[in-house]
PDB file of N, CA and C in Angstrom:
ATOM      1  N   UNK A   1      27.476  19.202  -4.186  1.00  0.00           N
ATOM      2  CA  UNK A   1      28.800  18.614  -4.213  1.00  0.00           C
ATOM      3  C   UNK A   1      29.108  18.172  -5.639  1.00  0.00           C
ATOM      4  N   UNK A   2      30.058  18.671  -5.790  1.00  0.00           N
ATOM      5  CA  UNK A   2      30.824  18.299  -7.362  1.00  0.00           C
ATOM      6  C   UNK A   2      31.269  16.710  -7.643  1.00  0.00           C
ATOM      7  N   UNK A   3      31.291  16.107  -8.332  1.00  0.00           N
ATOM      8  CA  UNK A   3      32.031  14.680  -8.338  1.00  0.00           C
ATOM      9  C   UNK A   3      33.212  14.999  -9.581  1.00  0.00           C
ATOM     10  N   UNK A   4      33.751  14.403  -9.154  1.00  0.00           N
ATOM     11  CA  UNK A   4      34.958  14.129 -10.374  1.00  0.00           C
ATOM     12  C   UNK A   4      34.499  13.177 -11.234  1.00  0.00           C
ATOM     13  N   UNK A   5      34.169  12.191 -11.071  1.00  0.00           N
ATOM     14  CA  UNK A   5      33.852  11.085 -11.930  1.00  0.00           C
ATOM     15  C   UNK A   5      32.086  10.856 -11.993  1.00  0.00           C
ATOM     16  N   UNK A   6      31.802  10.437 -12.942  1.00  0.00           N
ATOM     17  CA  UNK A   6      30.138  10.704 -12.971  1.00  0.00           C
ATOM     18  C   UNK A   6      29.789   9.133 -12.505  1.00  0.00           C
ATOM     19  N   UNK A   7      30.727   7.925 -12.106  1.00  0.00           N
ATOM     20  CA  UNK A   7      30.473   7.238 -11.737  1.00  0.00           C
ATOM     21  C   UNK A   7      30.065   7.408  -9.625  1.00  0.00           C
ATOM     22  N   UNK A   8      30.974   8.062  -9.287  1.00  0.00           N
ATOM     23  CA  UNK A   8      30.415   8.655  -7.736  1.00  0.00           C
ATOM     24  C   UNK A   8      29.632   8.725  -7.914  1.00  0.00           C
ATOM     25  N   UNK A   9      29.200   9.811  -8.412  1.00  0.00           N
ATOM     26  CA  UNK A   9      27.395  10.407  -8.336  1.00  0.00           C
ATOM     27  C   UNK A   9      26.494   9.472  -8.729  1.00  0.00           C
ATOM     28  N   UNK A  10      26.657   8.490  -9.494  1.00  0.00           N
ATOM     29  CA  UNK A  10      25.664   7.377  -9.443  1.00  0.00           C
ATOM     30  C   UNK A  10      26.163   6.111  -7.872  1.00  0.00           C
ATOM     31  N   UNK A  11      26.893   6.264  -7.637  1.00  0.00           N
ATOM     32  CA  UNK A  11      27.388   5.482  -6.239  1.00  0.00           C
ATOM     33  C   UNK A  11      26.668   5.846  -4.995  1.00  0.00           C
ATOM     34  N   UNK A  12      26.763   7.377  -4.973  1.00  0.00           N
ATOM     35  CA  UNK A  12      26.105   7.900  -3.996  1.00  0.00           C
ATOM     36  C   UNK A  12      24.909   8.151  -3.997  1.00  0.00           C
ATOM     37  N   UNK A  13      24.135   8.024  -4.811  1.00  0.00           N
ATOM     38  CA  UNK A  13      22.886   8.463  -5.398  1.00  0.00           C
ATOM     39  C   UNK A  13      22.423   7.215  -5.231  1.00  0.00           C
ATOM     40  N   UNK A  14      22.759   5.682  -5.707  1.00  0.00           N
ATOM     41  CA  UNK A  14      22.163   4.804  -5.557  1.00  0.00           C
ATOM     42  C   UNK A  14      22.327   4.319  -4.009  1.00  0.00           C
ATOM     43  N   UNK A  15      23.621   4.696  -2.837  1.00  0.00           N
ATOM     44  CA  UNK A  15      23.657   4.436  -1.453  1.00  0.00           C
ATOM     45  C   UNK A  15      22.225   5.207  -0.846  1.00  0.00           C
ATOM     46  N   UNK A  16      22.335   6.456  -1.246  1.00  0.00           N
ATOM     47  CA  UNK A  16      21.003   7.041  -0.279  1.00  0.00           C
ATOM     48  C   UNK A  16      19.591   6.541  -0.752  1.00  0.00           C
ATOM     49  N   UNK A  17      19.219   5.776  -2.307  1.00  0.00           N
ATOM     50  CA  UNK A  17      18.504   5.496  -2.809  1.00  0.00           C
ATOM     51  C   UNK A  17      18.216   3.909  -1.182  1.00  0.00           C
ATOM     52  N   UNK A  18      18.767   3.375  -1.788  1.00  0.00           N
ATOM     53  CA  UNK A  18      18.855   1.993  -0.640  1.00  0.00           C
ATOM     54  C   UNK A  18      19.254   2.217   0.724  1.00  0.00           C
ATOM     55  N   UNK A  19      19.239   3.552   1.499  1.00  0.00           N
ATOM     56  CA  UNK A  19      19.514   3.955   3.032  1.00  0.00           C
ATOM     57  C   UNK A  19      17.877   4.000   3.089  1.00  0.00           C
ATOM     58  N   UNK A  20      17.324   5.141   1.907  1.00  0.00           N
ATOM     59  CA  UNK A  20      15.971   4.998   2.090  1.00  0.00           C
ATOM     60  C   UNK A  20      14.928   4.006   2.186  1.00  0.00           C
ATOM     61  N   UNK A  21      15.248   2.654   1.310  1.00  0.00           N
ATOM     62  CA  UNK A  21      14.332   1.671   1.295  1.00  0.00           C
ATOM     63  C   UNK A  21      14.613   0.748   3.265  1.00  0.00           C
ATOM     64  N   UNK A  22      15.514   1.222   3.663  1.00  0.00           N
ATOM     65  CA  UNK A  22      16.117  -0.080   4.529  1.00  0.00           C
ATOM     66  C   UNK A  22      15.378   0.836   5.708  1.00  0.00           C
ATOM     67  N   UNK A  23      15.567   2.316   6.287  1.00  0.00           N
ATOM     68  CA  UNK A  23      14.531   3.235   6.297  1.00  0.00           C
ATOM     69  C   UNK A  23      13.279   2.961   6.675  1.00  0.00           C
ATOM     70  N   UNK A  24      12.469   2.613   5.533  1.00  0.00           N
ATOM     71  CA  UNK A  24      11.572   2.465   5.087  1.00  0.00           C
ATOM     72  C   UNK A  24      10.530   1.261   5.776  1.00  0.00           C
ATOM     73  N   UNK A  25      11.847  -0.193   5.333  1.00  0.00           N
ATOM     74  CA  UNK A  25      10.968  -1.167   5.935  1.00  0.00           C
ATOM     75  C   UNK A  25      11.824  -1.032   7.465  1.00  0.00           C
ATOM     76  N   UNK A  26      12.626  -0.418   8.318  1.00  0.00           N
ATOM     77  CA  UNK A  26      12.607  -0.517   9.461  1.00  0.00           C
ATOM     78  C   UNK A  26      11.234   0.129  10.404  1.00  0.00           C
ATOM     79  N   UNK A  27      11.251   1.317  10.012  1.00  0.00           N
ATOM     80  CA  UNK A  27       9.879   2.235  10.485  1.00  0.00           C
ATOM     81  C   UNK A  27       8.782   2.099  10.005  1.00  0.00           C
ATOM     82  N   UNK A  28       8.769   2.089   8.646  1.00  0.00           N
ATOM     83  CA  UNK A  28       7.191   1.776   8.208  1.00  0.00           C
ATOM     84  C   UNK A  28       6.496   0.785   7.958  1.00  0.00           C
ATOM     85  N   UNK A  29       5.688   0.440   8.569  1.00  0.00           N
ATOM     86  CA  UNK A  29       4.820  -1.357   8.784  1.00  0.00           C
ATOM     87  C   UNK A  29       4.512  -1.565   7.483  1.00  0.00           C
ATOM     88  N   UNK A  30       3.913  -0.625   7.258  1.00  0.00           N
ATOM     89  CA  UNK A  30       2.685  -0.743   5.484  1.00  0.00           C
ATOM     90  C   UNK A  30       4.431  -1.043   4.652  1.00  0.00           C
ATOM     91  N   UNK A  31       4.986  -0.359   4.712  1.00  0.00           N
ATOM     92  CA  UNK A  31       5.942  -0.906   3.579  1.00  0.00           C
ATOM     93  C   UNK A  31       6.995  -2.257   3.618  1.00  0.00           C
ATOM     94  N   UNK A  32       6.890  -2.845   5.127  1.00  0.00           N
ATOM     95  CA  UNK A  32       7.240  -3.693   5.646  1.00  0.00           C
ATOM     96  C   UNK A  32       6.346  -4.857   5.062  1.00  0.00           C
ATOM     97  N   UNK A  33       4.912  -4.801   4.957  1.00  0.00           N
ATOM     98  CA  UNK A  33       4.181  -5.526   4.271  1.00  0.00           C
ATOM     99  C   UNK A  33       4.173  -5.537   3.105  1.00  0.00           C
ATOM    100  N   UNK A  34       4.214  -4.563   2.300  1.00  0.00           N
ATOM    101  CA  UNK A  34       4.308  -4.641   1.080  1.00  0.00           C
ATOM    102  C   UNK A  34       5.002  -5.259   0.463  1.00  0.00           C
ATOM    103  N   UNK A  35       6.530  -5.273   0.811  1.00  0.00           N
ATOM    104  CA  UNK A  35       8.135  -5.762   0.348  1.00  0.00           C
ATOM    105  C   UNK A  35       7.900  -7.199   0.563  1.00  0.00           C
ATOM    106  N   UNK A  36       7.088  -7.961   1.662  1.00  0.00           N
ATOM    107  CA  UNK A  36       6.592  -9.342   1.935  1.00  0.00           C
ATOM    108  C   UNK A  36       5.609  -9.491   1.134  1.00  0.00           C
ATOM    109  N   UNK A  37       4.546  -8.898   0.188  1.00  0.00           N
ATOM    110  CA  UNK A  37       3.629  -9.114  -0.526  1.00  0.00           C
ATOM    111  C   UNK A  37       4.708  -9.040  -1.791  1.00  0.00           C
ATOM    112  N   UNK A  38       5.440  -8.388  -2.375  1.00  0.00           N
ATOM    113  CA  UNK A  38       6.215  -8.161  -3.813  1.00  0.00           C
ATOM    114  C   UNK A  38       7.038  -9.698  -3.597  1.00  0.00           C
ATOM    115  N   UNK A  39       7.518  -9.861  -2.283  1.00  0.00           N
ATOM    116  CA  UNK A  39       8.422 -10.903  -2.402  1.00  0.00           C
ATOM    117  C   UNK A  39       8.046 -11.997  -2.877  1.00  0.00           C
ATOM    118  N   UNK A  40       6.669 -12.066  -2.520  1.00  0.00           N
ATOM    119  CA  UNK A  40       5.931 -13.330  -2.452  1.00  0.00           C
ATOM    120  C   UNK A  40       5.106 -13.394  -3.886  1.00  0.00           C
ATOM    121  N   UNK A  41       4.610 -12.447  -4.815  1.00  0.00           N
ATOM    122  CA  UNK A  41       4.272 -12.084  -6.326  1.00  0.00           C
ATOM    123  C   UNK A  41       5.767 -12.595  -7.032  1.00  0.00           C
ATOM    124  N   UNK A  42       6.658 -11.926  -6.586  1.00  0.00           N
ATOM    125  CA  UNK A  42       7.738 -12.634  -7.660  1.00  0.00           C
ATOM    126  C   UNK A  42       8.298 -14.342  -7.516  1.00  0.00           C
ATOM    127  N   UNK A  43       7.943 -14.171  -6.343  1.00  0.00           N
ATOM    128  CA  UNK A  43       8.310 -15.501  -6.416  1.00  0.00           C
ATOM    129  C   UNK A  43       7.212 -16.646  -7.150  1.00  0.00           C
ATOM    130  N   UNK A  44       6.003 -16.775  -6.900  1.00  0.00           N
ATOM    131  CA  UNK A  44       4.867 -16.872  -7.123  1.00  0.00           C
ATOM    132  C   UNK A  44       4.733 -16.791  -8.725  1.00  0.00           C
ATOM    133  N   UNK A  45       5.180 -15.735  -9.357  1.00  0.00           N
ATOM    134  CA  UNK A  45       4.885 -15.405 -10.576  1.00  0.00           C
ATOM    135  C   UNK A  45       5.726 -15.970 -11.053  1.00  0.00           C
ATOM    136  N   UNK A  46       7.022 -16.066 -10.889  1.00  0.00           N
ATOM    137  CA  UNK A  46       8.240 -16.631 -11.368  1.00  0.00           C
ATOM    138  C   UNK A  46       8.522 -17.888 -11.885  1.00  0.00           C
ATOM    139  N   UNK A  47       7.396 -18.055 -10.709  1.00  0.00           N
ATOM    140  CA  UNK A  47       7.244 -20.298 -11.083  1.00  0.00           C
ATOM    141  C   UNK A  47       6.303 -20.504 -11.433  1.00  0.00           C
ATOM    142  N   UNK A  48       5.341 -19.663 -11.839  1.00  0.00           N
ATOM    143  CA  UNK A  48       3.875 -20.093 -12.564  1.00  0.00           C
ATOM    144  C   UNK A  48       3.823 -19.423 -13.396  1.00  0.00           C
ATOM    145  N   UNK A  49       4.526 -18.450 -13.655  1.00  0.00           N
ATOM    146  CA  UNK A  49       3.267 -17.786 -14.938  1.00  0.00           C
ATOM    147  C   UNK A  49       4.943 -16.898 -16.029  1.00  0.00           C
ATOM    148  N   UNK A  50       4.387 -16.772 -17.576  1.00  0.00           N
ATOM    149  CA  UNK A  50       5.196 -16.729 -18.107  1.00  0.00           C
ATOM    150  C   UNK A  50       6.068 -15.225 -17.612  1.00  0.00           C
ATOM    151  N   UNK A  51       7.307 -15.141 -18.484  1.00  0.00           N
ATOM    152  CA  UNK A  51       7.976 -13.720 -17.400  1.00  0.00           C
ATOM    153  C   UNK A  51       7.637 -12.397 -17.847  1.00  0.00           C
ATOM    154  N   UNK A  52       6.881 -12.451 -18.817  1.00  0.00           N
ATOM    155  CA  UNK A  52       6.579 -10.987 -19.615  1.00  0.00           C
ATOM    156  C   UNK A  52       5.100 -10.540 -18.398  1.00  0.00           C
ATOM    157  N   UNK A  53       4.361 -11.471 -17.813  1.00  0.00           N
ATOM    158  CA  UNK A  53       3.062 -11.721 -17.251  1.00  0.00           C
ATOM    159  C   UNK A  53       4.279 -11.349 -15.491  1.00  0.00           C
ATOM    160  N   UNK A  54       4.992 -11.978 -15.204  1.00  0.00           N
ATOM    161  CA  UNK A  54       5.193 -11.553 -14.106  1.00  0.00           C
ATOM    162  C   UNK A  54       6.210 -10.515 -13.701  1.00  0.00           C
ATOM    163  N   UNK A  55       6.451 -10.045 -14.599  1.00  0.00           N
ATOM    164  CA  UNK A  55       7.298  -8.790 -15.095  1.00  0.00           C
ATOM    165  C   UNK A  55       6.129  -8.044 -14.747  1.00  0.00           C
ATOM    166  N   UNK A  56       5.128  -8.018 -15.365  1.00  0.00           N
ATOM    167  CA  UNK A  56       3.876  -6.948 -15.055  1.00  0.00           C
ATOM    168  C   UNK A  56       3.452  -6.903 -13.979  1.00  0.00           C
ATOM    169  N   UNK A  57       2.891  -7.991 -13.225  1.00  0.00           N
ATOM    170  CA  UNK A  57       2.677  -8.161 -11.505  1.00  0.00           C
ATOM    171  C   UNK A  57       4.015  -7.529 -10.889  1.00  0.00           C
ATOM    172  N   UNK A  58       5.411  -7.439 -11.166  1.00  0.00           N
ATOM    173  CA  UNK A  58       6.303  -7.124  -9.966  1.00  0.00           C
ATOM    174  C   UNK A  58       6.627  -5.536 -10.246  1.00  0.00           C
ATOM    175  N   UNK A  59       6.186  -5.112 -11.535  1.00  0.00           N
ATOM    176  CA  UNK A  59       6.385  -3.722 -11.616  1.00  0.00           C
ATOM    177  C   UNK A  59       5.229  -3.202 -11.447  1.00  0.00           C
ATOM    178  N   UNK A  60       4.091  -3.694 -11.328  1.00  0.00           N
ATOM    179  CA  UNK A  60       2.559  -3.058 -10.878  1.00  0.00           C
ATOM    180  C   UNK A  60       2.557  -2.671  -9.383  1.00  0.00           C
ATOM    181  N   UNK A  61       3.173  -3.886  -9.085  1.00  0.00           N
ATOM    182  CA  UNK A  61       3.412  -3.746  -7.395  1.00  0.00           C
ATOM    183  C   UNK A  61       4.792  -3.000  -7.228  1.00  0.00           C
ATOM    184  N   UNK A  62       5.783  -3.031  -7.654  1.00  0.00           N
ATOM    185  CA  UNK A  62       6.529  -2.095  -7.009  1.00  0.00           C
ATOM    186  C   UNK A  62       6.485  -0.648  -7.195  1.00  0.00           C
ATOM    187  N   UNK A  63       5.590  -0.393  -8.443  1.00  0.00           N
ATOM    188  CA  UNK A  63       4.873   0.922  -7.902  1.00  0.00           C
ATOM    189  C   UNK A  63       3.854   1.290  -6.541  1.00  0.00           C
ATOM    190  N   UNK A  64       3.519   0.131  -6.281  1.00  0.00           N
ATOM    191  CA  UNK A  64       2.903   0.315  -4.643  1.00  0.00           C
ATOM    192  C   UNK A  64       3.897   0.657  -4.198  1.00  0.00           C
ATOM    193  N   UNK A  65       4.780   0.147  -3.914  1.00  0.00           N
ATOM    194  CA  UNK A  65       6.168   0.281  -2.583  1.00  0.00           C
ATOM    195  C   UNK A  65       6.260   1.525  -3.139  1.00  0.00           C
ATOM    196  N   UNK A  66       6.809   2.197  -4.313  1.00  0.00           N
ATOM    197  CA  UNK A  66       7.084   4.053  -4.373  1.00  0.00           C
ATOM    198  C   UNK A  66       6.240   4.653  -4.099  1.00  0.00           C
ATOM    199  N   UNK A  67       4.728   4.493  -4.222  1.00  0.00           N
ATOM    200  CA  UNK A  67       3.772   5.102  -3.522  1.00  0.00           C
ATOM    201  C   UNK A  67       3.961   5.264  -1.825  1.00  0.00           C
ATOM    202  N   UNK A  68       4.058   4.035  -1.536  1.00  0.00           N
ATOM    203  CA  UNK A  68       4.146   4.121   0.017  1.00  0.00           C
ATOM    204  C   UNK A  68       5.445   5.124   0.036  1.00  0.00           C
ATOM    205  N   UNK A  69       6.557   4.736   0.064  1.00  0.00           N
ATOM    206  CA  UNK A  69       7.622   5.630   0.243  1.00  0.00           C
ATOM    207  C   UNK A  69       7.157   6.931  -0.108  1.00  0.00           C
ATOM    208  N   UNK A  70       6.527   7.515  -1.158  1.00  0.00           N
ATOM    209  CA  UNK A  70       5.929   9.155  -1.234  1.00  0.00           C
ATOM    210  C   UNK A  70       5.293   9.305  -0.031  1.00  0.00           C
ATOM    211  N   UNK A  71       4.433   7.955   0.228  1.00  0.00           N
ATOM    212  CA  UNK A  71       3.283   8.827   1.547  1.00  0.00           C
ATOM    213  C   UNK A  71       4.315   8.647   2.600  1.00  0.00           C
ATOM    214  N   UNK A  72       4.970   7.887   3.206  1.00  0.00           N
ATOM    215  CA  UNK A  72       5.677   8.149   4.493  1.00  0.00           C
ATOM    216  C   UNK A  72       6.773   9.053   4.661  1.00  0.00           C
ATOM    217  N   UNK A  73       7.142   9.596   3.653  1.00  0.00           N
ATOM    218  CA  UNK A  73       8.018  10.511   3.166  1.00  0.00           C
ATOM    219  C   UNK A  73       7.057  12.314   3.759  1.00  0.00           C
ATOM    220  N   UNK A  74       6.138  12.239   3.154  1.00  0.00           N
ATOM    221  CA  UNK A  74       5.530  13.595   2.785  1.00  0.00           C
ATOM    222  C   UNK A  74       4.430  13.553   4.448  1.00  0.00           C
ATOM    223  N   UNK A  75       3.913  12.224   4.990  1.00  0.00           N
ATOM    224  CA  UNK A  75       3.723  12.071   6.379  1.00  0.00           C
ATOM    225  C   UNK A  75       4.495  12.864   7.299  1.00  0.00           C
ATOM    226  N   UNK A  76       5.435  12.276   7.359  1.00  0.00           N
ATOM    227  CA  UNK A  76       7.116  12.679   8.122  1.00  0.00           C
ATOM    228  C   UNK A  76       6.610  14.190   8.173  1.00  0.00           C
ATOM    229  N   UNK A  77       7.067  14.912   6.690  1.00  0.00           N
ATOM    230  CA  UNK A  77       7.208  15.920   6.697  1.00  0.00           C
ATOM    231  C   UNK A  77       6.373  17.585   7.429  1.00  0.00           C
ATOM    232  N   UNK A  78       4.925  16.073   6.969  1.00  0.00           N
ATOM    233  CA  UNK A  78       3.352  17.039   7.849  1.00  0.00           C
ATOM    234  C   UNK A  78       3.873  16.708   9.123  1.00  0.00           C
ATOM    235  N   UNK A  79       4.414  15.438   9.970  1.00  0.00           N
ATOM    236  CA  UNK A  79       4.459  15.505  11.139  1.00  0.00           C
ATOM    237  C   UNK A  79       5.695  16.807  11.719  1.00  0.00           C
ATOM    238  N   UNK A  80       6.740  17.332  10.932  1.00  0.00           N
ATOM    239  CA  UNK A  80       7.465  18.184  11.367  1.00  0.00           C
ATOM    240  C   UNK A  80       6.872  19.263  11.242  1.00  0.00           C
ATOM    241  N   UNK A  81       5.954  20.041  10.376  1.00  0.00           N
ATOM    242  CA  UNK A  81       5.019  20.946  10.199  1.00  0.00           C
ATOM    243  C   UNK A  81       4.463  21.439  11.199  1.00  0.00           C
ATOM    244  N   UNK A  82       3.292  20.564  12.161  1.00  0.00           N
ATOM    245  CA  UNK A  82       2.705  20.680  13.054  1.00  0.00           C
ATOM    246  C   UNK A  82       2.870  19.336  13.992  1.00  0.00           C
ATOM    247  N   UNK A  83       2.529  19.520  15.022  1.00  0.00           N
ATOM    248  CA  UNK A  83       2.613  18.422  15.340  1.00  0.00           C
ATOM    249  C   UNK A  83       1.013  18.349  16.322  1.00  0.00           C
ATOM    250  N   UNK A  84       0.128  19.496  16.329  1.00  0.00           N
ATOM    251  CA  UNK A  84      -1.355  19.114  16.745  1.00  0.00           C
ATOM    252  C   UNK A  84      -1.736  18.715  15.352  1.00  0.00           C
ATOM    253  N   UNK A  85      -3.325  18.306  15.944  1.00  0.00           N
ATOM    254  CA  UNK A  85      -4.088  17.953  15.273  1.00  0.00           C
ATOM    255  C   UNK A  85      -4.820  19.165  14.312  1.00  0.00           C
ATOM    256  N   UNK A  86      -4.701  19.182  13.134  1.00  0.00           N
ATOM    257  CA  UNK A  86      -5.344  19.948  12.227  1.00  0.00           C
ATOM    258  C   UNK A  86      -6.081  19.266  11.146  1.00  0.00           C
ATOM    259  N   UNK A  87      -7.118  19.694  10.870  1.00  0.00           N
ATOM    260  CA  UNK A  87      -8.360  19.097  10.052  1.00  0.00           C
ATOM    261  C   UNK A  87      -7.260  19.059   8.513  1.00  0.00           C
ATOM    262  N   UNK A  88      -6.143  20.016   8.091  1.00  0.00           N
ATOM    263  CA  UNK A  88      -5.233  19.776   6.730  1.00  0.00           C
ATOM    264  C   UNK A  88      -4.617  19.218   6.533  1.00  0.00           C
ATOM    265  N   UNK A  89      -3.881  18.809   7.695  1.00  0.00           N
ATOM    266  CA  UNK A  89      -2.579  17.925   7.634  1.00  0.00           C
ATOM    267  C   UNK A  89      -3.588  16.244   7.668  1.00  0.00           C
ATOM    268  N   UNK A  90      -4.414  16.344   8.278  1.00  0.00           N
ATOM    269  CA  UNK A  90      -5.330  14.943   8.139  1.00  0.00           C
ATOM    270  C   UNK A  90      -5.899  14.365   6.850  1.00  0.00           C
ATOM    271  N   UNK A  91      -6.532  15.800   6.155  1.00  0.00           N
ATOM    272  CA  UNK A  91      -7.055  15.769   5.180  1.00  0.00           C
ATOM    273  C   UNK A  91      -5.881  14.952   3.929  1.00  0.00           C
ATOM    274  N   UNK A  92      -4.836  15.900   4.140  1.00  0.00           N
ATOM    275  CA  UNK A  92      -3.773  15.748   3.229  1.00  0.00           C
ATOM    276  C   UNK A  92      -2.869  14.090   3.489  1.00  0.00           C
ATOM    277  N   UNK A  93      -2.665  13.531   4.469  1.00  0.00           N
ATOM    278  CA  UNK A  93      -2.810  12.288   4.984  1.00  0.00           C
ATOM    279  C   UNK A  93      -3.573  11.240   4.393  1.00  0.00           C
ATOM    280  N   UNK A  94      -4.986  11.452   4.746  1.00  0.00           N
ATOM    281  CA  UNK A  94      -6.094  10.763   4.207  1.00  0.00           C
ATOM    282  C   UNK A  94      -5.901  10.674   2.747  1.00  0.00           C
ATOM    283  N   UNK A  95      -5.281  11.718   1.860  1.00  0.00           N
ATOM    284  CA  UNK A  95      -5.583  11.506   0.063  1.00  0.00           C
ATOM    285  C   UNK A  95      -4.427  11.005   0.126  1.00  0.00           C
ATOM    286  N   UNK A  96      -3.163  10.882   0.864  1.00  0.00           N
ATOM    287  CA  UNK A  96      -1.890  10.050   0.404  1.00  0.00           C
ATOM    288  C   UNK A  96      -2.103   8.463   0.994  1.00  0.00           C
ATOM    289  N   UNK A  97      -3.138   8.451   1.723  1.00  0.00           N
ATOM    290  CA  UNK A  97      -3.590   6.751   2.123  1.00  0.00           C
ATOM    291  C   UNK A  97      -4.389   6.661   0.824  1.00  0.00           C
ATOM    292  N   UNK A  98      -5.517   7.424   0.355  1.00  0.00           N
ATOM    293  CA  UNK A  98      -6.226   6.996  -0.994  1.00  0.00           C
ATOM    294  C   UNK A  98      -5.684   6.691  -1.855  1.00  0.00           C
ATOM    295  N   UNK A  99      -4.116   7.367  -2.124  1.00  0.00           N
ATOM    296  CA  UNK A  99      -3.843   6.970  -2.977  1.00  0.00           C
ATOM    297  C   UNK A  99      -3.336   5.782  -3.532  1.00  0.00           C
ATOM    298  N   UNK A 100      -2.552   5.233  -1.963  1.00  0.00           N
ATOM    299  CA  UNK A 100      -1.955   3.566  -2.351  1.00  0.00           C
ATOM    300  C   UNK A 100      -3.357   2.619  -2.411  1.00  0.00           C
ATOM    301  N   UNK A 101      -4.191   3.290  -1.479  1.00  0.00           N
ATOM    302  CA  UNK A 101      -5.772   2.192  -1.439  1.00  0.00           C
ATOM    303  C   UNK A 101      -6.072   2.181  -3.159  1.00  0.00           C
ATOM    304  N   UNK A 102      -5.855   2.808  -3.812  1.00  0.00           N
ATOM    305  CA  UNK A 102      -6.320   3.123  -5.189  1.00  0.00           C
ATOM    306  C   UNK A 102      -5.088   2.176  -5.861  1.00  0.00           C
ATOM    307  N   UNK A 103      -4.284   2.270  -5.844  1.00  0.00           N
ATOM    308  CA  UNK A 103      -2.947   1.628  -6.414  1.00  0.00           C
ATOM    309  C   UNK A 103      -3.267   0.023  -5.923  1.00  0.00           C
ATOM    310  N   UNK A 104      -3.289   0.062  -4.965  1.00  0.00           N
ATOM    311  CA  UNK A 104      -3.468  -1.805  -4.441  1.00  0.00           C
ATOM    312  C   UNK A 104      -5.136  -2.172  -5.069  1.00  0.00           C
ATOM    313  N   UNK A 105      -5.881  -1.689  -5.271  1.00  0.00           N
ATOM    314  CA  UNK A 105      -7.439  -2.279  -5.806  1.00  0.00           C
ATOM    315  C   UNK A 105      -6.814  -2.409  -7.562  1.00  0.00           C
ATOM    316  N   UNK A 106      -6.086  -1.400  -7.994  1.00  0.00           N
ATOM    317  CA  UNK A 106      -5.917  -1.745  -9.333  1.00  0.00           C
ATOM    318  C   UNK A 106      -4.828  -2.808  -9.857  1.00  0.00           C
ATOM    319  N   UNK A 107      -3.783  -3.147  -8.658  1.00  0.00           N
ATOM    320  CA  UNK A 107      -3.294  -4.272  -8.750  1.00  0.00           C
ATOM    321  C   UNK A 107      -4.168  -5.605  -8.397  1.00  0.00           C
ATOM    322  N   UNK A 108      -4.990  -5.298  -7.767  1.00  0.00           N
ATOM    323  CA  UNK A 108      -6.104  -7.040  -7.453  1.00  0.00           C
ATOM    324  C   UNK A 108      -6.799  -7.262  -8.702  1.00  0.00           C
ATOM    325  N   UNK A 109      -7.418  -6.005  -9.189  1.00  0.00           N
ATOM    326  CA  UNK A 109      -7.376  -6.219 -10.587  1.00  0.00           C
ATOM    327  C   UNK A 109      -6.633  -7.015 -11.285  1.00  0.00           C
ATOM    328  N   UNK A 110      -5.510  -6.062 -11.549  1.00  0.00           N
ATOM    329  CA  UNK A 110      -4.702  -6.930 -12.661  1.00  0.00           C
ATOM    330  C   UNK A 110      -4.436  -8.106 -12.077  1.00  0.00           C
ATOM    331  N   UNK A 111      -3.983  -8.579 -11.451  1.00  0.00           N
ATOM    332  CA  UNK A 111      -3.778  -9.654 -10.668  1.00  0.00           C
ATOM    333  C   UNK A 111      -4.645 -10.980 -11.411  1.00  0.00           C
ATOM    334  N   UNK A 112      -5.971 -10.276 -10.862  1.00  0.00           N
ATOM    335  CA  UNK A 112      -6.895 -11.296 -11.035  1.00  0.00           C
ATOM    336  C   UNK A 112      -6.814 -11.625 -12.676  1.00  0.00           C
ATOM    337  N   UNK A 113      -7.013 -10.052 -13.334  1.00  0.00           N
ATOM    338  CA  UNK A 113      -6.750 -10.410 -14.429  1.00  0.00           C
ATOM    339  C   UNK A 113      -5.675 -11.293 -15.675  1.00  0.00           C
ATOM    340  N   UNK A 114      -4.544 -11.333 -14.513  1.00  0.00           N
ATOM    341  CA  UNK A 114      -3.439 -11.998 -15.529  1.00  0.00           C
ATOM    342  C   UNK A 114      -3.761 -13.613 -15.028  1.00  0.00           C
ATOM    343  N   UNK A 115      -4.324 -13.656 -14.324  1.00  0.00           N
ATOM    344  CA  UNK A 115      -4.196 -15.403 -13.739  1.00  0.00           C
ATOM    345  C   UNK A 115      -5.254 -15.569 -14.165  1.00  0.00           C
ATOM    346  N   UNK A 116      -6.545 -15.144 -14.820  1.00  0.00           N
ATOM    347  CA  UNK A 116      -7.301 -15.798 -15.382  1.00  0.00           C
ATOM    348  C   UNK A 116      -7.157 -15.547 -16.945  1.00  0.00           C
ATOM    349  N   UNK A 117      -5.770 -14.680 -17.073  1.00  0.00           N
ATOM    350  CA  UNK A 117      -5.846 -15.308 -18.720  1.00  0.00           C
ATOM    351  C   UNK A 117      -6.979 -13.767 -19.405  1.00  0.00           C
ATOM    352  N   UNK A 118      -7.312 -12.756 -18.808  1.00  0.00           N
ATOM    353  CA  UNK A 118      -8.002 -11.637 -19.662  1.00  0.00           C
ATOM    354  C   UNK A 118      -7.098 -11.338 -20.607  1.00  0.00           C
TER     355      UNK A 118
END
């Protein structure tokens, strides 16, 4: 679809951007938690710790939340694929759970690391 004005296309682009997040935490638990874990880092960070330090905690973590959104996204998609059980679509499952498990251990990291001052 063509726009006339290049302001639409950022209108509409940012509506389906935020259909997806709302989406997101209606159906998906893990990202339902997450958005309650970010809420609670910014707030948290906001009143304790300086903003360049919690600038880093809320963009460390809201790369979790785009992670999740990739995996429930590309989930979905294996679930329209097949819908038995196949040892690939599991496999492929399993490395998009590794991957936020990998993303959330390197935020406890940093985490730990900015509140003790490394």
């Amino acid at each position: 679809m063509r726009y006339r004005w290049p302001w639409q296309r950022l209108f509409h682009a940012t509506r389906y951007s935020l259909n997806g997040v709302w989406t997101a935490l209606r159906e998906e638990q893990a990202f339902a938690y997450e958005a309650i874990v970010f809420l609670g880092v910014c707030t948290v960070s906001a009143l304790f710790l300086p903003w360049g330090k919690a600038l880093l905690l809320a963009g460390a973590w809201l790369a979790v939340m785009a992670l999740e959104l990739i995996n429930g996204a590309v989930e979905q998609a294996f679930d329209l694929i097949d819908t038995h059980r196949r040892p690939e679509i599991k496999a492929g499952k399993d490395m998009l759970s590794a991957a936020v498990f990998l993303l959330v251990c390197f935020n406890i990291v940093l985490w730990a690391a900015v509140v003790v001052g490394l």
